[in-house]
C-alpha atoms as a PDB file:
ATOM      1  CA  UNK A   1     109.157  41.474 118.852  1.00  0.00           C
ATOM      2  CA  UNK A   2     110.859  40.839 115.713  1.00  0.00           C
ATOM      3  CA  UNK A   3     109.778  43.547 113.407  1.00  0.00           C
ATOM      4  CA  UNK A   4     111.515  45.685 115.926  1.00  0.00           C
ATOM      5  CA  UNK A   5     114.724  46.086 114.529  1.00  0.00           C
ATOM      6  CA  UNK A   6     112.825  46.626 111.216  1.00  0.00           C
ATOM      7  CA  UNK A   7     110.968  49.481 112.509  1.00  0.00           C
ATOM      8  CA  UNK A   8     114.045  51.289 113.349  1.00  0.00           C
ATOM      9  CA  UNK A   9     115.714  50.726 109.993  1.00  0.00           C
ATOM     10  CA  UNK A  10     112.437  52.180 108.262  1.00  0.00           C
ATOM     11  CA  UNK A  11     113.096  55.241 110.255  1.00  0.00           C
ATOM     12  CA  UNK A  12     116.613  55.945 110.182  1.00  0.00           C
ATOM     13  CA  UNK A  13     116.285  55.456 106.372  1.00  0.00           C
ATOM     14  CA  UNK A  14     113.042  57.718 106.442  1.00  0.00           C
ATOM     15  CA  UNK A  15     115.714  60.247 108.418  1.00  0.00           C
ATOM     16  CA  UNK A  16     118.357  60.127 105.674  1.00  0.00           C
ATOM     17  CA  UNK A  17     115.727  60.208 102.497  1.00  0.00           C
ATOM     18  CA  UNK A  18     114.826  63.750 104.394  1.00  0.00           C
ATOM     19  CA  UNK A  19     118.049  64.810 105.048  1.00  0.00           C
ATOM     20  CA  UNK A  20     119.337  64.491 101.284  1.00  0.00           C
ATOM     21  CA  UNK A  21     116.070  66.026 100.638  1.00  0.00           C
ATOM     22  CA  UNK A  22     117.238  69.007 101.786  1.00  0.00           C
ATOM     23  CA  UNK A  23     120.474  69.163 101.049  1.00  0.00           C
ATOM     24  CA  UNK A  24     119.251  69.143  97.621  1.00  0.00           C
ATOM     25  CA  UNK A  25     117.184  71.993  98.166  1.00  0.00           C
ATOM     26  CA  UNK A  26     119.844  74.128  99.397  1.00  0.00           C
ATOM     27  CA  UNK A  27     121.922  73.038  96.800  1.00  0.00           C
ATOM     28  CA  UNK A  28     122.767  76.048  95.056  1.00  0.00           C
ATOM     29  CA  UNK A  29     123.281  78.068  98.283  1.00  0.00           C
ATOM     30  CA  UNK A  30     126.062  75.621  98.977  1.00  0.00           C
ATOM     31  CA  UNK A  31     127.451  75.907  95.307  1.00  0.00           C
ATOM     32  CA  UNK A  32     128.221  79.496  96.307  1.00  0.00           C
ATOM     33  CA  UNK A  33     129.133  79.929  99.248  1.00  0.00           C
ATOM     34  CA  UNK A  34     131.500  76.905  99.757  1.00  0.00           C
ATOM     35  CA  UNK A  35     132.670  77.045  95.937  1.00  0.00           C
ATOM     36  CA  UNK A  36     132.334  80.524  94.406  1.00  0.00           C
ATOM     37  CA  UNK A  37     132.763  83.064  97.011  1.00  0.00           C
ATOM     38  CA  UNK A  38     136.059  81.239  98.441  1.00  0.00           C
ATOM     39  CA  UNK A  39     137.370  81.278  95.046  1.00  0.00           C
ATOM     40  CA  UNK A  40     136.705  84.872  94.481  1.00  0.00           C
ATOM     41  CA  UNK A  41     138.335  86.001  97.777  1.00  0.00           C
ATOM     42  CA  UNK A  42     141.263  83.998  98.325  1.00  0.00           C
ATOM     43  CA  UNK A  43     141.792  83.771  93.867  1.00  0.00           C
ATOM     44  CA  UNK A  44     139.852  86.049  92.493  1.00  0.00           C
ATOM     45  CA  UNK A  45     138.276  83.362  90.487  1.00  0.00           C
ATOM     46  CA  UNK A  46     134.506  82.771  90.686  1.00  0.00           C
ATOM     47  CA  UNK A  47     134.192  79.608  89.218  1.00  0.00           C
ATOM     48  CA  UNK A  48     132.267  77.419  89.152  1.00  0.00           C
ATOM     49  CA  UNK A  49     130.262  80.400  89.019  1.00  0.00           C
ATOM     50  CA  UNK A  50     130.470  82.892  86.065  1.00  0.00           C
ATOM     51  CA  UNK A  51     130.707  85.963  88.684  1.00  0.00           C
ATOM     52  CA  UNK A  52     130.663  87.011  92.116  1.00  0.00           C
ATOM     53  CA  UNK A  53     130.103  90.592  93.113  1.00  0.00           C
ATOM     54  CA  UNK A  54     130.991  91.459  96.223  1.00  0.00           C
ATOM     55  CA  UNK A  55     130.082  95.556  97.111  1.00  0.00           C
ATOM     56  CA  UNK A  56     132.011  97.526  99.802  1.00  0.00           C
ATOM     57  CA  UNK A  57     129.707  96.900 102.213  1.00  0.00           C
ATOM     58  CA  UNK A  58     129.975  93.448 102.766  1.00  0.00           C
ATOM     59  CA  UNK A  59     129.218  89.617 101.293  1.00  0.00           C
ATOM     60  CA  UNK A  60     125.854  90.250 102.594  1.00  0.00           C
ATOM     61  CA  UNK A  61     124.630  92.595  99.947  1.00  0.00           C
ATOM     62  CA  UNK A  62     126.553  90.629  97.110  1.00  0.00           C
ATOM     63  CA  UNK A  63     125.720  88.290  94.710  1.00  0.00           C
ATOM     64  CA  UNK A  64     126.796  84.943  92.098  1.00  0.00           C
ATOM     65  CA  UNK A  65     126.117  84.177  88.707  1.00  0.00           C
ATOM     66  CA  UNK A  66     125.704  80.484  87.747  1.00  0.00           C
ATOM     67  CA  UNK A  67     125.189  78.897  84.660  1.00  0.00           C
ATOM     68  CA  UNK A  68     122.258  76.516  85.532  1.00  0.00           C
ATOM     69  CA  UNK A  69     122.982  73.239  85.550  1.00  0.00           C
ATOM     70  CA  UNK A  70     119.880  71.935  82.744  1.00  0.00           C
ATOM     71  CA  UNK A  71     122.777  73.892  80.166  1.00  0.00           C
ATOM     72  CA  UNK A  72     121.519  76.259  77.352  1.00  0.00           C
ATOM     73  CA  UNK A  73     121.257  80.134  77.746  1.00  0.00           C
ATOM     74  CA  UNK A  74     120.141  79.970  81.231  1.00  0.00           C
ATOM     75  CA  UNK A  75     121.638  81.679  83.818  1.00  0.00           C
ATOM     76  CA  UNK A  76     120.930  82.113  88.098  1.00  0.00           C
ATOM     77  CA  UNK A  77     121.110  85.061  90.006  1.00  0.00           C
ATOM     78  CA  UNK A  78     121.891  83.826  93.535  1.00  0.00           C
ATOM     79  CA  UNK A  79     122.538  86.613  96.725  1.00  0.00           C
ATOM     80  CA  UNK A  80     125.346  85.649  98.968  1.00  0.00           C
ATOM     81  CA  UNK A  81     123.274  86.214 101.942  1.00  0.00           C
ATOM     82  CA  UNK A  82     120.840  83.815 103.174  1.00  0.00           C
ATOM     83  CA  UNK A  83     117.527  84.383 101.704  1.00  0.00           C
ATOM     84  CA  UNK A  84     114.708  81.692 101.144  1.00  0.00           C
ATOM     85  CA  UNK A  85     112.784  82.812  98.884  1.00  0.00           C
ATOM     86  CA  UNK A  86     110.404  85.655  97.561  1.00  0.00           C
ATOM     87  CA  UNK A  87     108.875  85.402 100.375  1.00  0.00           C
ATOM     88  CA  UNK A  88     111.576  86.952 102.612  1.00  0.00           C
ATOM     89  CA  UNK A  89     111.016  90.133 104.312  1.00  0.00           C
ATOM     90  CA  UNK A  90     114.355  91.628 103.963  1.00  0.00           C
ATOM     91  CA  UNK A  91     114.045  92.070 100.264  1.00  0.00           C
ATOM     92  CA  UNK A  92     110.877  94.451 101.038  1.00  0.00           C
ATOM     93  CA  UNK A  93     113.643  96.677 102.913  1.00  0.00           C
ATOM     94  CA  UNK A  94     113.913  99.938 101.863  1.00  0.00           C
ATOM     95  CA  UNK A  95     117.929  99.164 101.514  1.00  0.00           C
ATOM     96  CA  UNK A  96     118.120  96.170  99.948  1.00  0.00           C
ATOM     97  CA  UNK A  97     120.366  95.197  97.038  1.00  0.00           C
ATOM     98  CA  UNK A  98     118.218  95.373  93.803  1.00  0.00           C
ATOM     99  CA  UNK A  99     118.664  91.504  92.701  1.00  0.00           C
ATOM    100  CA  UNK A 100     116.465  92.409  89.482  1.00  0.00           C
ATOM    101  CA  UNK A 101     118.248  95.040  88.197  1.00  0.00           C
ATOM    102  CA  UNK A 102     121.626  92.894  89.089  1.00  0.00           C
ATOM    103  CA  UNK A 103     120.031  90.140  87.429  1.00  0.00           C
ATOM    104  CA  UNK A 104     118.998  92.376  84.315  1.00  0.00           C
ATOM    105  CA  UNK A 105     122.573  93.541  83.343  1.00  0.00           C
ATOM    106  CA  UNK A 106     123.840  90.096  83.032  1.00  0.00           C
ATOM    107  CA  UNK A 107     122.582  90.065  79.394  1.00  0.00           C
ATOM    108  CA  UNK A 108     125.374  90.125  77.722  1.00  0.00           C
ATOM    109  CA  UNK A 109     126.876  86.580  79.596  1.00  0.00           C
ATOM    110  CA  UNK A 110     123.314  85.653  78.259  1.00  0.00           C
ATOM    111  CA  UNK A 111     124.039  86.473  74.973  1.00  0.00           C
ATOM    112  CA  UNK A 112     127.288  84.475  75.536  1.00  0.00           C
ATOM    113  CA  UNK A 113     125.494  81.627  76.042  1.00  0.00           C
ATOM    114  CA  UNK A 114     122.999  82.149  73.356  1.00  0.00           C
ATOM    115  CA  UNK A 115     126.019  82.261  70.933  1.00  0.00           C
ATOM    116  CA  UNK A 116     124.502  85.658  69.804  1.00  0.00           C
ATOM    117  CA  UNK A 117     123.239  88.925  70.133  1.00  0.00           C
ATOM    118  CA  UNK A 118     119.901  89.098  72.419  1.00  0.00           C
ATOM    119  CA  UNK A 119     116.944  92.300  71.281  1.00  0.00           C
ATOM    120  CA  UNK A 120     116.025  94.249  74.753  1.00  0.00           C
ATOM    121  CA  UNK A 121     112.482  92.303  74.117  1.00  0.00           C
ATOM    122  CA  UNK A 122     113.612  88.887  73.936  1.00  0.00           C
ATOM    123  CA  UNK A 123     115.022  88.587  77.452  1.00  0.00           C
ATOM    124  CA  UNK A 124     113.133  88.065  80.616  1.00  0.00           C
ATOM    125  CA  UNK A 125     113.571  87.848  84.033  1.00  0.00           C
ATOM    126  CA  UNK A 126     111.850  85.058  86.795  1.00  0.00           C
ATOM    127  CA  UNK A 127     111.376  83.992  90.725  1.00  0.00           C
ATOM    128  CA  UNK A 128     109.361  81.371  91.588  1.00  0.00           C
ATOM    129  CA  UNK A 129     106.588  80.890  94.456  1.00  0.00           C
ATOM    130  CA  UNK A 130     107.769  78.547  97.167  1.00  0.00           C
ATOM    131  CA  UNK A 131     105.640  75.904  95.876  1.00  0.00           C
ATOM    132  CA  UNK A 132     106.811  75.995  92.531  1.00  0.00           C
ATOM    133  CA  UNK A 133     110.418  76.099  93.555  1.00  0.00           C
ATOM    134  CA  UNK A 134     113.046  73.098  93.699  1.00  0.00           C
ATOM    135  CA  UNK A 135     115.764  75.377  95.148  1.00  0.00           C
ATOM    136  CA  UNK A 136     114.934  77.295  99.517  1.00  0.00           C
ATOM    137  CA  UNK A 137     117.287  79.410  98.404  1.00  0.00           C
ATOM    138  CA  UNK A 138     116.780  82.879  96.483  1.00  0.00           C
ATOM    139  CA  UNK A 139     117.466  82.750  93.012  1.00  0.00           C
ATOM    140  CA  UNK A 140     116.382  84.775  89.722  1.00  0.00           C
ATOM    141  CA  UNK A 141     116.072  82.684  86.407  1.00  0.00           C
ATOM    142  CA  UNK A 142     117.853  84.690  83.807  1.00  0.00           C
ATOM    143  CA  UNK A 143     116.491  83.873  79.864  1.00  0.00           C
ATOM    144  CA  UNK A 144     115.110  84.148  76.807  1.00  0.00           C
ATOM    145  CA  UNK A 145     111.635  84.856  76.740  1.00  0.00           C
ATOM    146  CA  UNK A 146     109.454  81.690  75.613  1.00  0.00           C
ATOM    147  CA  UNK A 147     107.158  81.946  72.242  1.00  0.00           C
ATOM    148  CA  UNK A 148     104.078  82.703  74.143  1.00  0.00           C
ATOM    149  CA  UNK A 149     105.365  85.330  76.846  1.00  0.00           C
ATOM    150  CA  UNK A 150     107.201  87.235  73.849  1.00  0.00           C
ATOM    151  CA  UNK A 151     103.691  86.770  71.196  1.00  0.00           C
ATOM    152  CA  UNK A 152     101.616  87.845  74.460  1.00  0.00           C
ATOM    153  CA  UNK A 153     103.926  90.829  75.066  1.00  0.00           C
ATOM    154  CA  UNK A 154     103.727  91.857  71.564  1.00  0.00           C
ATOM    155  CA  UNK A 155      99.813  92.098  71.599  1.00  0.00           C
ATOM    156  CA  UNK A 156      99.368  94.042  74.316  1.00  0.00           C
ATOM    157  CA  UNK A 157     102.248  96.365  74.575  1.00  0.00           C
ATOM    158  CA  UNK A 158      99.872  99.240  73.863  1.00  0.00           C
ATOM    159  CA  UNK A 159      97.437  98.320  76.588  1.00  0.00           C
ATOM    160  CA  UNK A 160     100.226  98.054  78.913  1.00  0.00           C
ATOM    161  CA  UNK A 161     100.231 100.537  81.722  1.00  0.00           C
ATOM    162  CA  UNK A 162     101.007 101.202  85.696  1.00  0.00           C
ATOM    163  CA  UNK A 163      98.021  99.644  86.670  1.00  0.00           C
ATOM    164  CA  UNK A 164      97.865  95.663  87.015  1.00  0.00           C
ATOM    165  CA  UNK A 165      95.702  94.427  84.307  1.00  0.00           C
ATOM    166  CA  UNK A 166      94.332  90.690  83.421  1.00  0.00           C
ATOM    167  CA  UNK A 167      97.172  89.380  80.855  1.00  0.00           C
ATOM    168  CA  UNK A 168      96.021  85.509  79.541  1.00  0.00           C
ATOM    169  CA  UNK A 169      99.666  83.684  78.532  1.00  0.00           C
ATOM    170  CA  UNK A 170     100.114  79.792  77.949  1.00  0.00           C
ATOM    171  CA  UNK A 171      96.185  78.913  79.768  1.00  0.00           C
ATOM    172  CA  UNK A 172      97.241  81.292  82.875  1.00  0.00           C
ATOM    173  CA  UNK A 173      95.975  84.538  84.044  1.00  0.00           C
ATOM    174  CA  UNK A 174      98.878  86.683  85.222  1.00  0.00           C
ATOM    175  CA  UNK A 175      98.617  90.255  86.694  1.00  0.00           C
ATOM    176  CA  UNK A 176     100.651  92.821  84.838  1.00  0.00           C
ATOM    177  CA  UNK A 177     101.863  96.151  84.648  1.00  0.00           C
ATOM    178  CA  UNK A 178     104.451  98.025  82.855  1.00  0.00           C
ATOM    179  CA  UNK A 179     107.487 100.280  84.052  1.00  0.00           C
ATOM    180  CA  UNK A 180     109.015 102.794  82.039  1.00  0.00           C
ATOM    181  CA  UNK A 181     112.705 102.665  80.675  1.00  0.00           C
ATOM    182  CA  UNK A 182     115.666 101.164  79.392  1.00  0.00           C
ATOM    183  CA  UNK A 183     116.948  99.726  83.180  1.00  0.00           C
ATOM    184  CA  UNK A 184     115.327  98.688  86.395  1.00  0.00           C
ATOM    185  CA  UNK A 185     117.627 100.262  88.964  1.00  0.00           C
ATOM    186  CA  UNK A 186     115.145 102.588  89.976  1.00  0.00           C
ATOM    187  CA  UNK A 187     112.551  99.460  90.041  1.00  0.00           C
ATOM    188  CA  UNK A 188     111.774  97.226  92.523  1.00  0.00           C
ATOM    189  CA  UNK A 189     109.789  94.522  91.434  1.00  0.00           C
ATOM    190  CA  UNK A 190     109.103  93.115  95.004  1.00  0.00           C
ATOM    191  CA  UNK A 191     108.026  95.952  96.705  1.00  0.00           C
ATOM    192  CA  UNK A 192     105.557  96.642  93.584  1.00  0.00           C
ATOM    193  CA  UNK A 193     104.231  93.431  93.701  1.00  0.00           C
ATOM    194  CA  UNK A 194     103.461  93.664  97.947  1.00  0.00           C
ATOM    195  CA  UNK A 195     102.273  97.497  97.544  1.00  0.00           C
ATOM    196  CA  UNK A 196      99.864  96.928  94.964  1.00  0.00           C
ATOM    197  CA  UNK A 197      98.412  93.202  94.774  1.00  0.00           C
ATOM    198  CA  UNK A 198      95.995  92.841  97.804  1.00  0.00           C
ATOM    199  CA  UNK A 199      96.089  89.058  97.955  1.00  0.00           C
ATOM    200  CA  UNK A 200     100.270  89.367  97.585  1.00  0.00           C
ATOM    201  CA  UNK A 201     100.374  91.125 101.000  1.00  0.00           C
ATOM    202  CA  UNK A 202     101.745  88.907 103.552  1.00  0.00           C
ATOM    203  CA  UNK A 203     101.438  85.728 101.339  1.00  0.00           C
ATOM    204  CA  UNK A 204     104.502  86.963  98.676  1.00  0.00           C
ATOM    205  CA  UNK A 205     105.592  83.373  99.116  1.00  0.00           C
ATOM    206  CA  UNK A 206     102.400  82.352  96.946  1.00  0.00           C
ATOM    207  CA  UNK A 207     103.252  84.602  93.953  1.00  0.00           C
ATOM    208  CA  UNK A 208     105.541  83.753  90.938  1.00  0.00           C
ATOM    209  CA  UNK A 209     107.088  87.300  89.150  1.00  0.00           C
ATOM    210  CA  UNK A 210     107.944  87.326  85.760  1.00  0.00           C
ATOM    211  CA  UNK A 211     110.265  91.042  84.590  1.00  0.00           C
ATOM    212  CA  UNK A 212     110.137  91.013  81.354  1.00  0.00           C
ATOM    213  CA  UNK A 213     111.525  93.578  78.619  1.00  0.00           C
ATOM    214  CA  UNK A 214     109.453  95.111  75.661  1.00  0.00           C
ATOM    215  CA  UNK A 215     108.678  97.674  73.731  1.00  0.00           C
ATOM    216  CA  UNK A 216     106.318 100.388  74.717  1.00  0.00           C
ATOM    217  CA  UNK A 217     104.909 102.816  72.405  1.00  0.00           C
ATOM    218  CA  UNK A 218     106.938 105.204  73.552  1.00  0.00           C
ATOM    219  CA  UNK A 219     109.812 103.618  74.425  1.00  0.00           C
ATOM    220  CA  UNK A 220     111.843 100.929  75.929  1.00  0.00           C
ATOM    221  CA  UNK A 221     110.078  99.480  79.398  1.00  0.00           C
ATOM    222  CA  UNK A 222     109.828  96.296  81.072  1.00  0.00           C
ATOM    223  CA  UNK A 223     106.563  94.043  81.927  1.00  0.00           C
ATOM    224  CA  UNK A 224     105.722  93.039  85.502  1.00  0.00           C
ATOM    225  CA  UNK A 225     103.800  89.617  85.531  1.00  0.00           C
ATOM    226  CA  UNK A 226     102.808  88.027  88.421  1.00  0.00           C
ATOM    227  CA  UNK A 227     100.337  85.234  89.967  1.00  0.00           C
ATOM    228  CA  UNK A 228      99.795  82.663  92.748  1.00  0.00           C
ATOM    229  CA  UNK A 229     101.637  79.560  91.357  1.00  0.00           C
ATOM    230  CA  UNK A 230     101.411  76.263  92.419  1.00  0.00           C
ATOM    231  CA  UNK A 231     102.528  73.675  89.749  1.00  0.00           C
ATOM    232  CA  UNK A 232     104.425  75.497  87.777  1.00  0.00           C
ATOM    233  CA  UNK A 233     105.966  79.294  88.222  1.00  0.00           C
ATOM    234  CA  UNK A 234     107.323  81.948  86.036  1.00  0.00           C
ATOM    235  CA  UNK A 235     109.951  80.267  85.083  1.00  0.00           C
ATOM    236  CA  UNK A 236     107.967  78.302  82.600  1.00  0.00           C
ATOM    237  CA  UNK A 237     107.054  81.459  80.461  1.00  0.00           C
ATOM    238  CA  UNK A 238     111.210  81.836  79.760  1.00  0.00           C
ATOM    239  CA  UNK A 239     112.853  79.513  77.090  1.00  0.00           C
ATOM    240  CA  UNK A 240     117.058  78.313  77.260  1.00  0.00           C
ATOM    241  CA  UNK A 241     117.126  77.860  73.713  1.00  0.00           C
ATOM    242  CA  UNK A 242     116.308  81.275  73.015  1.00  0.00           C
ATOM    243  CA  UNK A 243     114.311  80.378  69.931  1.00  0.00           C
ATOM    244  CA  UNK A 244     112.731  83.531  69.531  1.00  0.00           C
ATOM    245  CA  UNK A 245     115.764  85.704  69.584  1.00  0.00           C
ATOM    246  CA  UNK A 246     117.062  83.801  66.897  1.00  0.00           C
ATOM    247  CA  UNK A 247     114.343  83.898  64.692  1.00  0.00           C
END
């Protein structure tokens, strides 16, 4: 009768471990939307985030940019509307907001960061799989691309093409493709990534995507990587330090 009482503590402390649980995983969701976006309407100050874009057709389609908190040359794309993850079907909607190519133009606050200048070829672009992620709560790492994602990129930039091909980085096997051109507005990295992996179909929540710019033989273009991701995700492949766009 007496380990009663102790029974009941183990569980309402079980209940509370769970509950900061996930608070902390919609951490950044609440950064934004309780912090940011307030600012930005009633101020027109989007701090603590470095910008909040709001189009004329509502919140919903809008957007932050955060400075992650680890520091360095690292920044997070985060909508304003309430999306999990990559594995959310509203981003496969033929109107949704293209979070890539939002996510893509904030070079030059990456370059802020980096304290200088950043080559089209030395940035890249991530979204974890759901079971790589620390954050339920849609967000695009914006970086410099690590040493073995730019050397990779490098090598194969002639072999690149529209068709997913077998690309070895870091120990992992990644699908990739190229796309064409100097901006990714007319991109959409999701819906490739669901139309043309099999396996990705239904199970996008699996998949880690890496965007990544470089230069094409004939031209400027960007590098779609992708695989099923369990330990780590794309975000590995990028680097805050931005050590090879300094070299």
């Amino acid at each position: 009768m007496m380990r009663m009482p102790w029974l009941g503590l183990w569980m309402l402390s079980a209940v509370a471990v769970a509950a900061h649980a996930y608070a902390a995983r919609d951490q950044l969701r609440h950064i934004v939307l309780s912090q940011c976006l307030p600012h930005w309407l009633q101020q027109h100050d989007a701090s603590p985030c470095l910008r909040v874009w709001v189009p004329a057709s509502g919140t919903q389609d809008g957007y932050a940019l955060l400075a992650d908190g680890k520091g360095g040359a690292h920044l997070l794309l985060i909508p304003l509307r309430r999306l999990v993850g990559i594995e959310s079907p509203e981003l496969l909607q033929p109107d949704a907001p293209n979070y890539f190519a939002a996510a893509w133009q904030a070079r030059e606050q990456l370059a802020a960061r980096a304290s200088h200048a950043l080559a089209f070829d030395a940035v890249g672009l991530a979204i974890n799989s759901r079971y790589s992620r620390t954050q339920d709560q849609l967000h695009i790492h914006i970086e410099c691309q690590g040493a073995a994602l730019h050397a990779a990129l490098m090598q194969e930039a002639a072999q690149l093409n529209e068709q997913w091909m077998s690309l070895q980085i870091g120990g992992d096997t990644y699908y990739a493709r190229s796309v064409k051109g100097a901006a990714l507005e007319r991109v959409d990295p999701f819906a490739l990534l669901n139309g043309q992996i099999a396996a990705a179909r239904g199970h996008m929540g699996r998949y880690t995507l890496v965007v990544a710019g470089v230069r094409l033989p004939d031209g400027p273009g960007f590098a779609l990587l992708a695989r099923r991701a369990v330990l780590h995700g794309g975000e590995a492949l990028l680097d805050s330090t931005c050590a090879v766009a300094g070299r």
